[in-house]
Protein backbone atom coordinates (compact mmCIF):
# COMPACT_ATOMS: atom_id res chain seq x y z
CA UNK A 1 0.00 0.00 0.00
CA UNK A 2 2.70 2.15 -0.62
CA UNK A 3 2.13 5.65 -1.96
CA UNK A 4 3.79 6.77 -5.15
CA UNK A 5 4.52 10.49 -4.11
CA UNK A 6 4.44 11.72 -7.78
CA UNK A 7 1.67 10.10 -8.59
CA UNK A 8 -0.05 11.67 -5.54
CA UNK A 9 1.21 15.09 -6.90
CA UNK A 10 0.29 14.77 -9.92
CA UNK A 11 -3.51 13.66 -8.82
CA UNK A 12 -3.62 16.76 -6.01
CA UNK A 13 -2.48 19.47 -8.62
CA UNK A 14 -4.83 18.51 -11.09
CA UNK A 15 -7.55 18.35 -8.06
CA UNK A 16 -6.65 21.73 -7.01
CA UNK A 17 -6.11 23.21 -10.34
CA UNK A 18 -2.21 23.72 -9.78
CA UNK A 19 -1.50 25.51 -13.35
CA UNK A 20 1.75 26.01 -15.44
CA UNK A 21 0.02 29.58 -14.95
CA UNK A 22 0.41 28.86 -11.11
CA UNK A 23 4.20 27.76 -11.63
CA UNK A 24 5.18 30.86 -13.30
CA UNK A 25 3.49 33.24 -10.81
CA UNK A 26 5.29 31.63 -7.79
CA UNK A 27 8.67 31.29 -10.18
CA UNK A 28 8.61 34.90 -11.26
CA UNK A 29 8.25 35.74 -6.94
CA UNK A 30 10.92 33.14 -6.09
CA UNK A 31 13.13 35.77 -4.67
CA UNK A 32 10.16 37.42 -2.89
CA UNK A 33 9.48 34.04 -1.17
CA UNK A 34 12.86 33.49 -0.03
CA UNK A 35 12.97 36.90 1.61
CA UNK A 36 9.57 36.84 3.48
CA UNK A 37 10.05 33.30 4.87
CA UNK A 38 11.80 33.65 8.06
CA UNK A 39 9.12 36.21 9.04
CA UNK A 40 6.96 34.02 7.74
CA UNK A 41 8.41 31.27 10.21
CA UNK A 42 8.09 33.88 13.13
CA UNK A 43 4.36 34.00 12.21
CA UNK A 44 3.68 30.17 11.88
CA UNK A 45 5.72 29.26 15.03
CA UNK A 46 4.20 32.32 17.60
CA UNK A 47 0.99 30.67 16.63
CA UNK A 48 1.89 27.21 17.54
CA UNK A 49 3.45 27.99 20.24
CA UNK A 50 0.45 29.81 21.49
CA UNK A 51 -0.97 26.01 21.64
CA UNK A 52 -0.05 24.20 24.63
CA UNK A 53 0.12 20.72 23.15
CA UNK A 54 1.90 21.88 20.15
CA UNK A 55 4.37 24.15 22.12
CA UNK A 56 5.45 20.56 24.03
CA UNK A 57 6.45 19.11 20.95
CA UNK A 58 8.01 21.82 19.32
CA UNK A 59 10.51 22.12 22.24
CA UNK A 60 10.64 18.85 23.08
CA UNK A 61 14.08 17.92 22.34
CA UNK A 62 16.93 20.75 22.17
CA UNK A 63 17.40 22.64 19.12
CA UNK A 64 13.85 21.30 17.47
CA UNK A 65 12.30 24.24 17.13
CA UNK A 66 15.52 26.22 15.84
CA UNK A 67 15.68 23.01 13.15
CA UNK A 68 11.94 23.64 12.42
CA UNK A 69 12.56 26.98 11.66
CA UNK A 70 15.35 26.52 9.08
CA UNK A 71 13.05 23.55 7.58
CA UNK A 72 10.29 26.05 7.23
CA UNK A 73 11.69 28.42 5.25
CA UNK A 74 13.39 25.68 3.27
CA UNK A 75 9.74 24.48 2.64
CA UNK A 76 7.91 28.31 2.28
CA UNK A 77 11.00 29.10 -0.70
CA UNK A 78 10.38 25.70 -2.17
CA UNK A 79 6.60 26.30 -2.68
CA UNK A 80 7.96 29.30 -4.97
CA UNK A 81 10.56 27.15 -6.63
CA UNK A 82 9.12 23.60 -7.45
CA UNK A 83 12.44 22.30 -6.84
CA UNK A 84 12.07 20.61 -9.98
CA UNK A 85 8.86 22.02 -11.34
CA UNK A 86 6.85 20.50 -8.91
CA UNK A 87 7.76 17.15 -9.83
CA UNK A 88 9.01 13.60 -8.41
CA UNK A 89 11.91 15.31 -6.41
CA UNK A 90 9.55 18.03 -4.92
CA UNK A 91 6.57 15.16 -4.20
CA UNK A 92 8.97 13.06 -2.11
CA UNK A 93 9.96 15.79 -0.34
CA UNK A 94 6.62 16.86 0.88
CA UNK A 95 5.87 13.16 1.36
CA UNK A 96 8.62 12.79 3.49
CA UNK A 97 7.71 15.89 5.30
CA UNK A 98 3.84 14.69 6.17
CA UNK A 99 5.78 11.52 7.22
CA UNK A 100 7.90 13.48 9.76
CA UNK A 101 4.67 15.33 11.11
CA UNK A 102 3.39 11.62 12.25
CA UNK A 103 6.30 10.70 13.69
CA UNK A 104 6.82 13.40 15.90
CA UNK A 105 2.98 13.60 16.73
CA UNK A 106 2.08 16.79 15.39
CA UNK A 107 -1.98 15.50 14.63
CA UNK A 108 -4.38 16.88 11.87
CA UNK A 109 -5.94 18.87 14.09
CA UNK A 110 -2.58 20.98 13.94
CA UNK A 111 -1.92 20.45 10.74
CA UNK A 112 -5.14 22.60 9.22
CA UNK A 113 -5.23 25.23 11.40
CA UNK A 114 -1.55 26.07 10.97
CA UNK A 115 -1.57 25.72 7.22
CA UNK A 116 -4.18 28.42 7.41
CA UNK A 117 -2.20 30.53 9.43
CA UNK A 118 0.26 30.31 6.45
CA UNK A 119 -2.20 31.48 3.73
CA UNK A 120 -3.66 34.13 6.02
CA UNK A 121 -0.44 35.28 6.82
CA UNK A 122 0.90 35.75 3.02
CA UNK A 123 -2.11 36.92 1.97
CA UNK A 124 -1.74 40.09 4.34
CA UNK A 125 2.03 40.03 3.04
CA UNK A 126 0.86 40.13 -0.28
CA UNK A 127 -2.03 42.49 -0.04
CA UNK A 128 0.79 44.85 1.56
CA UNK A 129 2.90 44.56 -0.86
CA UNK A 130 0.48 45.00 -3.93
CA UNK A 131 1.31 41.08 -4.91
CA UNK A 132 -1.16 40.08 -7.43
CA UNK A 133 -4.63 38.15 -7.26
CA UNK A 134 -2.78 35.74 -9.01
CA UNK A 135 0.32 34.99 -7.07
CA UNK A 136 -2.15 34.68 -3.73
CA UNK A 137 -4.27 31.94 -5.78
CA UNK A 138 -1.17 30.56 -6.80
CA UNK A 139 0.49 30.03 -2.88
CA UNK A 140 -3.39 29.36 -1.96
CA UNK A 141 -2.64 25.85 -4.71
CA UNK A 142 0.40 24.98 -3.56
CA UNK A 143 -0.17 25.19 0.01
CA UNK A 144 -3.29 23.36 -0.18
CA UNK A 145 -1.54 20.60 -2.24
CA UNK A 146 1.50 20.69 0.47
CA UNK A 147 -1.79 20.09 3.07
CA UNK A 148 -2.63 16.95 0.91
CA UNK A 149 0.33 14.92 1.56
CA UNK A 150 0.68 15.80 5.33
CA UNK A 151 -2.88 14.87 5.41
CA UNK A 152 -2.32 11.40 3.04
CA UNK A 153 0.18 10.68 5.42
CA UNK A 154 -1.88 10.32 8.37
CA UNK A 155 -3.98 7.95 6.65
CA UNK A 156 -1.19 5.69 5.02
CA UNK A 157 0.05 4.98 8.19
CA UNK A 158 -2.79 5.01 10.15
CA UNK A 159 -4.13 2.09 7.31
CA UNK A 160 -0.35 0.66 7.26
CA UNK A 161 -0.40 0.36 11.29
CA UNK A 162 -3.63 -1.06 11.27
CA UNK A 163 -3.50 -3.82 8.57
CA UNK A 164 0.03 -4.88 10.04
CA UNK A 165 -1.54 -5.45 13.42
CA UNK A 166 -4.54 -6.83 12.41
CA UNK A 167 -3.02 -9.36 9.63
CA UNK A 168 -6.49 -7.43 7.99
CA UNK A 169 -6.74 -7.17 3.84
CA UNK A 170 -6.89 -3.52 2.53
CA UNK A 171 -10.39 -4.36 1.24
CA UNK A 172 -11.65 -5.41 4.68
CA UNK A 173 -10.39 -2.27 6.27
CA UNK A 174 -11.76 0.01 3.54
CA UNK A 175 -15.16 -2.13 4.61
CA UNK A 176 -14.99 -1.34 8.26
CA UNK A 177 -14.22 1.99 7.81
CA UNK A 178 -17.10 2.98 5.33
CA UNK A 179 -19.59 1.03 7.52
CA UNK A 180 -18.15 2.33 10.96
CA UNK A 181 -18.85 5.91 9.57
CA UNK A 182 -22.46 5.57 8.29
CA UNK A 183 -23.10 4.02 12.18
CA UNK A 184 -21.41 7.16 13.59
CA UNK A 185 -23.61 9.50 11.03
């Protein structure tokens, strides 16, 4: 049950309506991105640290959060780049990243509420700025597709954990699931 990451990218940008159009607005602002992102970091991280759970495992170990940090604005300038025009190199990095967010315990009821902290927070950067309509759809895409992986990844391993413990088919599970949610509805 192993996720292709590409294939998973290419699925989410066609979902979202990730454009070539998209790609060259974020390109053409690459250099803008790079500069806003450790401010942008600031933002992200005074609102999760504002969160008592999430605070915990952000300084859990030493030097995590400063790590985080410098991973962040790796990850905000990479939205702008692609990496490698949003392909297989870019998917398995934000693959590996939702991966990471399970290990540590950071759960998808983090996950949302802090990705919209990022698109709130560049959309007042960009509104500032006089950034175009288009750039702010653009990083409103990309972020959304970067919340689709962290989001996949819950459930891959969630599924992965379960079916290994269980000695359970895919099928079955799929079963369960489905039923187990019309009982709860």
């Amino acid at each position: 049950m192993a996720l292709d990451s590409y294939e998973f990218m290419l699925r989410m940008t066609q979902r979202i309506n990730f454009t070539d159009e998209d790609k060259t607005a974020l390109k053409t602002n690459a250099e803008w991105g790079l500069a806003i992102a450790p401010a942008m970091a600031d933002a992200f991280y005074a609102y999760l640290g504002n969160d008592e759970e999430m605070s915990a495992i952000l300084n859990e170990s030493e030097g995590r959060i400063h790590r985080l940090r410098e991973t962040f604005v790796a990850w905000f300038h990479e939205m702008f780049t692609g990496m490698d025009d949003w392909g297989k190199d870019y998917a398995e990095r934000r693959w590996r990243i939702g991966l990471i967010h399970v290990r540590i315990g950071i759960g998808p009821q983090h996950v949302v509420p802090a990705m919209a902290t990022v698109v709130n927070e560049v959309g007042d950067r960009l509104r500032a700025e006089g950034k175009s309509d288009e750039l702010r759809a653009a990083l409103s895409r990309i972020c959304m597709v970067d919340l689709a992986f962290i989001e996949q990844a819950y459930l891959e391993v969630s599924t992965a954990a379960v079916l290994k413990e269980t000695g359970w088919t895919e099928k079955l599970f799929r079963r369960m699931v489905v039923t187990g949610a019309a009982a709860v509805v």
